[in-house]
N, C-alpha and C. Protein backbone atom coordinates (compact mmCIF):
# COMPACT_ATOMS: atom_id res chain seq x y z
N UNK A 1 0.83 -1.18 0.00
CA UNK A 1 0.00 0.00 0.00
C UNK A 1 0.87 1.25 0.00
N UNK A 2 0.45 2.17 -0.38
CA UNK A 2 1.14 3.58 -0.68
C UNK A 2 1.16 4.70 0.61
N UNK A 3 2.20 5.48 0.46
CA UNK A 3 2.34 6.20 1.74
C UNK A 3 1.21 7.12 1.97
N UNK A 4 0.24 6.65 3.25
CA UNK A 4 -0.77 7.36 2.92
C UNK A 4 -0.75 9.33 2.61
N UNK A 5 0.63 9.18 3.55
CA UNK A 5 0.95 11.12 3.78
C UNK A 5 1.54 11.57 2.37
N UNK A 6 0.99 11.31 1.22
CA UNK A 6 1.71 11.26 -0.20
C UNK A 6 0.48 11.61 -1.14
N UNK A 7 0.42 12.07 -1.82
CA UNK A 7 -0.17 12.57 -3.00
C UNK A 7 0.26 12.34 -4.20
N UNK A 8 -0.22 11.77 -5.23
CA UNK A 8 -0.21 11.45 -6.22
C UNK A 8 -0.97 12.28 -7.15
N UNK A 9 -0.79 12.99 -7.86
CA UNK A 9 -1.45 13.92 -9.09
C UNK A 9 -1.13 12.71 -10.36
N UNK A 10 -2.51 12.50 -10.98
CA UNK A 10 -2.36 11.75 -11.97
C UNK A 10 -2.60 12.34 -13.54
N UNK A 11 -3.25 13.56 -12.93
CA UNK A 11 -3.31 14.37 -13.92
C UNK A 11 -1.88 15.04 -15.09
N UNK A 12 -0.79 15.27 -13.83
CA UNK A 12 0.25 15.87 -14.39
C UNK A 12 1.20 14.51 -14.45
N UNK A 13 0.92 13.63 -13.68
CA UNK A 13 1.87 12.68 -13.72
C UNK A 13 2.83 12.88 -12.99
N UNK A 14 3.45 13.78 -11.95
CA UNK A 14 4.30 14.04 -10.57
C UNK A 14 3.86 13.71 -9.30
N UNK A 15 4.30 13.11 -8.65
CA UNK A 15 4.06 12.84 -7.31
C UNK A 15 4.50 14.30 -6.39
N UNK A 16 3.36 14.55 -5.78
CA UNK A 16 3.84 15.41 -4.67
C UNK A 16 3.16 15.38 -3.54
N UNK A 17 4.41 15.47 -2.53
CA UNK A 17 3.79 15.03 -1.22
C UNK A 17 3.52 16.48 -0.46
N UNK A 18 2.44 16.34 0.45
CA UNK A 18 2.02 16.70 1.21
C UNK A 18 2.42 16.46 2.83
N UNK A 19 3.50 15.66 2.61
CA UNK A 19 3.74 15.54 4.43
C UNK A 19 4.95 16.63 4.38
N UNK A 20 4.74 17.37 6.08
CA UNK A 20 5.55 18.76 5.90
C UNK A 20 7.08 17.80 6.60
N UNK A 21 7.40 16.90 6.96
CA UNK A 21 8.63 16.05 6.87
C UNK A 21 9.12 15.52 5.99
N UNK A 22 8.27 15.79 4.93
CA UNK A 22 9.96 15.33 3.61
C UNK A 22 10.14 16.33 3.28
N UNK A 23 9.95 17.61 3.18
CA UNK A 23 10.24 19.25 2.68
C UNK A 23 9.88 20.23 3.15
N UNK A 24 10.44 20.79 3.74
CA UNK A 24 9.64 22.32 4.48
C UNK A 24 9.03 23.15 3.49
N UNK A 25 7.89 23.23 3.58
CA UNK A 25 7.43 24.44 3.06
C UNK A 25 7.92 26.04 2.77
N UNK A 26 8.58 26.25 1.50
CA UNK A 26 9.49 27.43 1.71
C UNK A 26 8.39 28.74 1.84
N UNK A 27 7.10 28.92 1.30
CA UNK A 27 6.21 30.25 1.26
C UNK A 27 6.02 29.83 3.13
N UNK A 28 5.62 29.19 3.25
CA UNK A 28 4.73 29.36 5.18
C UNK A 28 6.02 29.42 5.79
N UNK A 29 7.65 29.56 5.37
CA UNK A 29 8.62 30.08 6.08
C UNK A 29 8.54 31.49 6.27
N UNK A 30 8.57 31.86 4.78
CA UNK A 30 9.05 33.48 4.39
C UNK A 30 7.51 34.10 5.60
N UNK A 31 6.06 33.60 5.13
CA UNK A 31 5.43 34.08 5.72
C UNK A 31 4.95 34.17 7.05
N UNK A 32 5.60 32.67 7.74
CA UNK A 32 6.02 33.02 9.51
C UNK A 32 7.00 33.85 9.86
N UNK A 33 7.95 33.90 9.14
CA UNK A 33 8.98 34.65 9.27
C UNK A 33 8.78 36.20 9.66
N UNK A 34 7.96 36.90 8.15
CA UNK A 34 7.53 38.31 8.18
C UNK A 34 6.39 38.29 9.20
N UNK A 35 5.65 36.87 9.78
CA UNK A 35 4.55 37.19 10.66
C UNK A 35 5.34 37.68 12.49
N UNK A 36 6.22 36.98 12.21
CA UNK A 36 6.99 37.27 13.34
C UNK A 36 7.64 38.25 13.98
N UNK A 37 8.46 38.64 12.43
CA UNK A 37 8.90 40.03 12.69
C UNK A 37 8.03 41.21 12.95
N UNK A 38 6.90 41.52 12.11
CA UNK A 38 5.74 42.05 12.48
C UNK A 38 5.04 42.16 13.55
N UNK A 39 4.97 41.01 14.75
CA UNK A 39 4.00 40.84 15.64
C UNK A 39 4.58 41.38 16.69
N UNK A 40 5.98 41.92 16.61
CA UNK A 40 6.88 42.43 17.89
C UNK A 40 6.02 43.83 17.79
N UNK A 41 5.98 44.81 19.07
CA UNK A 41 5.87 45.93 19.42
C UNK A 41 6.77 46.95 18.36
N UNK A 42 7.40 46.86 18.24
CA UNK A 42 8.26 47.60 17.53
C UNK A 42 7.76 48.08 16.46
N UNK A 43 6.90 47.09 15.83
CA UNK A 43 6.07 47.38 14.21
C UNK A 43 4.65 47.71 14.63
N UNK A 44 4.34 47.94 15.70
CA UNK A 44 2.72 48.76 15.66
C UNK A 44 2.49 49.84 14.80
N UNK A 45 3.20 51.38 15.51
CA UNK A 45 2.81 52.52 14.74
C UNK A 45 3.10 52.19 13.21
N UNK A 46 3.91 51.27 12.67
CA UNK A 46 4.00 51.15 11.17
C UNK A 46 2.58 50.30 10.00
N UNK A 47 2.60 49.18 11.50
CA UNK A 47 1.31 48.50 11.06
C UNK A 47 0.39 49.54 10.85
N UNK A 48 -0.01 50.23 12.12
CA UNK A 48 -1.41 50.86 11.93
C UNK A 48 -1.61 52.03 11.04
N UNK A 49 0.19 52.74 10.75
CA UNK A 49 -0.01 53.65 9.89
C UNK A 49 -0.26 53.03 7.87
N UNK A 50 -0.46 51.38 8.05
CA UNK A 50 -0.54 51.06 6.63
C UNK A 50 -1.80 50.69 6.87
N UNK A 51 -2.50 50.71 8.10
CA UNK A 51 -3.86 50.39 8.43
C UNK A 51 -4.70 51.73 7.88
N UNK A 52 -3.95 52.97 8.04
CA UNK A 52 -4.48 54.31 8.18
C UNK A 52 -4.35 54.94 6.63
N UNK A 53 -3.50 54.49 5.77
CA UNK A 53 -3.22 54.66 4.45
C UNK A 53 -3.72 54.52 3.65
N UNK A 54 -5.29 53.57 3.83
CA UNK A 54 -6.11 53.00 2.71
C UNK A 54 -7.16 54.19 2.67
N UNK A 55 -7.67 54.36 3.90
CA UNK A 55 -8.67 55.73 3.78
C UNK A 55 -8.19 56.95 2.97
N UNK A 56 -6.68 56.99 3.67
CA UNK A 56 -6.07 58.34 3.73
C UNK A 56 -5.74 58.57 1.58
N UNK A 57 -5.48 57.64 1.10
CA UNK A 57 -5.06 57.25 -0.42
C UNK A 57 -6.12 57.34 -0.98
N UNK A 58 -7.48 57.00 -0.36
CA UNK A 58 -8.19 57.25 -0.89
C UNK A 58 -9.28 58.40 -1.69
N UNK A 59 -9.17 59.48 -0.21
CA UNK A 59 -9.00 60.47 -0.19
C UNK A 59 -8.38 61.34 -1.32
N UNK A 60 -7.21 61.24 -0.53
CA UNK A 60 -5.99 61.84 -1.74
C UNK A 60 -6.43 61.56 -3.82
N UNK A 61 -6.80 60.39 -3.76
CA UNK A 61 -6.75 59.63 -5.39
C UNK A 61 -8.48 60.56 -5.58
N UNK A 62 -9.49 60.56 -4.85
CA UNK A 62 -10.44 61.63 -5.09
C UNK A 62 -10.35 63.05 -5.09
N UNK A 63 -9.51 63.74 -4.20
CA UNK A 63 -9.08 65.05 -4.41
C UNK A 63 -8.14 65.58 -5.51
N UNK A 64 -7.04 64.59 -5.44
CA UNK A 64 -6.33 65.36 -6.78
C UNK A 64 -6.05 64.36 -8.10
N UNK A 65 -6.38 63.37 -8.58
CA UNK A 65 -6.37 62.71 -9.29
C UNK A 65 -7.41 62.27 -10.11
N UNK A 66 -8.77 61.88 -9.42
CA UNK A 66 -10.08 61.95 -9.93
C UNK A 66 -11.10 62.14 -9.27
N UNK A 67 -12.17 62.62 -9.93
CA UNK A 67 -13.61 62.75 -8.97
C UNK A 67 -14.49 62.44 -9.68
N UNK A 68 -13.99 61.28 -11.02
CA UNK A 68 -15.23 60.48 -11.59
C UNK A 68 -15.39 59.46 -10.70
N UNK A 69 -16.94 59.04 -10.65
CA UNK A 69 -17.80 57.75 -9.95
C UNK A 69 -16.66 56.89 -10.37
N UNK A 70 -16.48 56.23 -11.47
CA UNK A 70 -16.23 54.95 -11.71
C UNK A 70 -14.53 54.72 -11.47
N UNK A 71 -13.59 56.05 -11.88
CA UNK A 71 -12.30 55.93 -11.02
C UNK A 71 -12.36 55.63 -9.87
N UNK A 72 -13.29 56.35 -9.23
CA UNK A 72 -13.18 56.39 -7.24
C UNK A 72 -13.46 55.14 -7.16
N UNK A 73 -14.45 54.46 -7.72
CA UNK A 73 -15.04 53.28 -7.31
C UNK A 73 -13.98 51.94 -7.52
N UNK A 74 -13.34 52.20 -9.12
CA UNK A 74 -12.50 51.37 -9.39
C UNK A 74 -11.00 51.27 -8.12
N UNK A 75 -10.88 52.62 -8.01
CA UNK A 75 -9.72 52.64 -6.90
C UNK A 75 -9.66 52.16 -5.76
N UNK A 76 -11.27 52.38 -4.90
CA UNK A 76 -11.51 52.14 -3.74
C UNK A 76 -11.23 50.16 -4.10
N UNK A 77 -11.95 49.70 -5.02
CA UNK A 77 -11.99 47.88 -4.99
C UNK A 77 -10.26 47.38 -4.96
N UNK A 78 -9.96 48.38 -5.66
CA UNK A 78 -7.56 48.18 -5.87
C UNK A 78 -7.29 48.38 -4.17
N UNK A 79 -7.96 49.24 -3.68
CA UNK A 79 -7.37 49.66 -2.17
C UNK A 79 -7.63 48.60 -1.23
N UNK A 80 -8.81 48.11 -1.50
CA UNK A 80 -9.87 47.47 -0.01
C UNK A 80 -9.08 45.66 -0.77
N UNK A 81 -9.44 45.17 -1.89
CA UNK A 81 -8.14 44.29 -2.14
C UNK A 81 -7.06 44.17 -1.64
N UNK A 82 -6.03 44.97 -2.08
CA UNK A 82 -4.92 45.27 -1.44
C UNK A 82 -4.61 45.01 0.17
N UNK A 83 -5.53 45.46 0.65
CA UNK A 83 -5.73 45.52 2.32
C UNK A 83 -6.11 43.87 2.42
N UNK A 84 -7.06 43.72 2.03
CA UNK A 84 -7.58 42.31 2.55
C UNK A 84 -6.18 41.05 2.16
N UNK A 85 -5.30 41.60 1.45
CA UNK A 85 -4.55 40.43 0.87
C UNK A 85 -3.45 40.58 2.17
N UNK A 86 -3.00 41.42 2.73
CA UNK A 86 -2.12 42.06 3.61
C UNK A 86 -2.63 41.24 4.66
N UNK A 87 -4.22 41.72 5.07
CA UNK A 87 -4.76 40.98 6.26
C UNK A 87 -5.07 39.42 6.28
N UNK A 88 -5.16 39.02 5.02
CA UNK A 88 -5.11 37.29 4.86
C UNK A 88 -3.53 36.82 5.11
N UNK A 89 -2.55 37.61 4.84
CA UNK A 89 -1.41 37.00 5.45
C UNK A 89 -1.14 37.20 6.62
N UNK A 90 -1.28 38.64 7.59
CA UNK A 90 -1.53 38.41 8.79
C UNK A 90 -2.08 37.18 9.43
N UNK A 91 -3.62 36.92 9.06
CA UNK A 91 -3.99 35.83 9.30
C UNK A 91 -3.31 34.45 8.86
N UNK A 92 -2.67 34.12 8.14
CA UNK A 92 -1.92 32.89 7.89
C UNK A 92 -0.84 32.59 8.28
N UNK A 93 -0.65 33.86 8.79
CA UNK A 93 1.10 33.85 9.57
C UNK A 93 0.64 33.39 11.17
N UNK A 94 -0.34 34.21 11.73
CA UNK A 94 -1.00 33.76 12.80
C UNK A 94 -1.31 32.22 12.87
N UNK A 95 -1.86 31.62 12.10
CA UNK A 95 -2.67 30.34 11.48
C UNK A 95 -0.94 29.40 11.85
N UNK A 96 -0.23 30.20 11.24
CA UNK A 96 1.45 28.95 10.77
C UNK A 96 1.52 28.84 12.34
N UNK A 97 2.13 30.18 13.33
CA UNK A 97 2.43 30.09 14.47
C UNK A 97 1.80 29.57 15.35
N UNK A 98 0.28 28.93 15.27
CA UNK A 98 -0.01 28.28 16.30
C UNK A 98 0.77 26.70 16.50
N UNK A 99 0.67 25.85 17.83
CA UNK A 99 1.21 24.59 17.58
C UNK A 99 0.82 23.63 16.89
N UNK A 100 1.15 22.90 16.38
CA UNK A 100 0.72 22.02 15.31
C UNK A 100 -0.61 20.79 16.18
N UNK A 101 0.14 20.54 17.44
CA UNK A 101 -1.01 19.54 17.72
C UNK A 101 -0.22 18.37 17.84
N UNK A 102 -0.81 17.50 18.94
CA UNK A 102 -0.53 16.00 19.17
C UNK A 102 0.68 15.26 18.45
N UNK A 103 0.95 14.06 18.77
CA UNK A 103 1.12 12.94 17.88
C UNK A 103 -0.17 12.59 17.24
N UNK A 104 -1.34 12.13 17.67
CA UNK A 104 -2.18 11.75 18.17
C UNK A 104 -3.23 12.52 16.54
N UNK A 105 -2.93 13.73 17.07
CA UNK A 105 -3.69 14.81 16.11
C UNK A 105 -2.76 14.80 14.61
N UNK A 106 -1.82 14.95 14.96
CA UNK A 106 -1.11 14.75 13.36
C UNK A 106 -1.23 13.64 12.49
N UNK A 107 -1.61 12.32 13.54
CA UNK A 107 -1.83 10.76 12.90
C UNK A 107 -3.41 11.45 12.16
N UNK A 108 -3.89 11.67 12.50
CA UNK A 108 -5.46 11.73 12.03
C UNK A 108 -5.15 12.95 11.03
N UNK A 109 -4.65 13.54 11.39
CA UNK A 109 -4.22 14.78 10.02
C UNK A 109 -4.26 14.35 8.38
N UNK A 110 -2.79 13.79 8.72
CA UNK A 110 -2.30 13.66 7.67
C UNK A 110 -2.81 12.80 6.59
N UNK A 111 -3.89 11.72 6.87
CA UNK A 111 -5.03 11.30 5.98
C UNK A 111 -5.89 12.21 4.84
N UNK A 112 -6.30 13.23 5.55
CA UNK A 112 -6.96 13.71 5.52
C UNK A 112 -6.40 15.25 4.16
C-alpha cells in the first residue's frame, strides 16, 4: 500500500507530497517569518499607519487625481483588495504560528 501522507497527481503525472517532513514548506517560512517580525511591538505605529493609508489614499486619489464615480469606485476595490490580501497574510502567519497539535492529532491529520 502507498504512503498514505503522499499525494499522487495523476493528472500531471508528478508525485507530490504533502507531508511537511519530507520538505519544508518554503512560502509558510518566508510568511512566519515576516509574521513574526511584524508581531513584535516595535512594528505597531508602522502597522497601523498602513492600516491608516487606505482611507487616507483614498481620499488623496479623489481630491487630486479623480472625482469620476467609476475611477473612485474602481480605486476604492484596488485599495480594499490590497488591504484584505495584507490581512489574509496576517492571518496565515498567525494560522502557521499556532502549535501544530498532538502525535495523536497529526496521525489523524495527515489522511486527511
Amino acid at each position: 500500500m502507498e504512503n498514505s501522507s503522499s499525494f499522487v497527481d495523476t493528472d500531471f503525472g508528478k508525485g507530490v507530497t504533502s507531508n511537511s517532513e519530507d520538505k519544508p514548506d518554503y512560502w509558510a517560512e518566508v510568511i512566519l517569518d515576516w509574521y513574526n517580525k511584524f508581531s513584535t511591538t516595535a512594528y505597531k505605529p508602522l502597522l497601523m499607519g498602513l492600516f491608516l493609508s487606505v482611507p487616507a489614499s483614498i481620499l488623496i486619489f479623489y481630491m487630486f487625481v479623480s472625482s469620476s464615480f467609476s475611477n473612485v469606485v474602481a480605486f476604492v476595490a484596488f485599495m480594499v483588495s490590497l488591504s484584505f490580501i495584507f490581512i489574509s497574510m496576517g492571518l496565515l502567519g498567525w494560522i502557521l504560528s499556532q502549535p501544530t497539535g498532538t502525535r495523536a492529532m497529526k496521525e489523524v491529520a495527515d489522511p486527511i
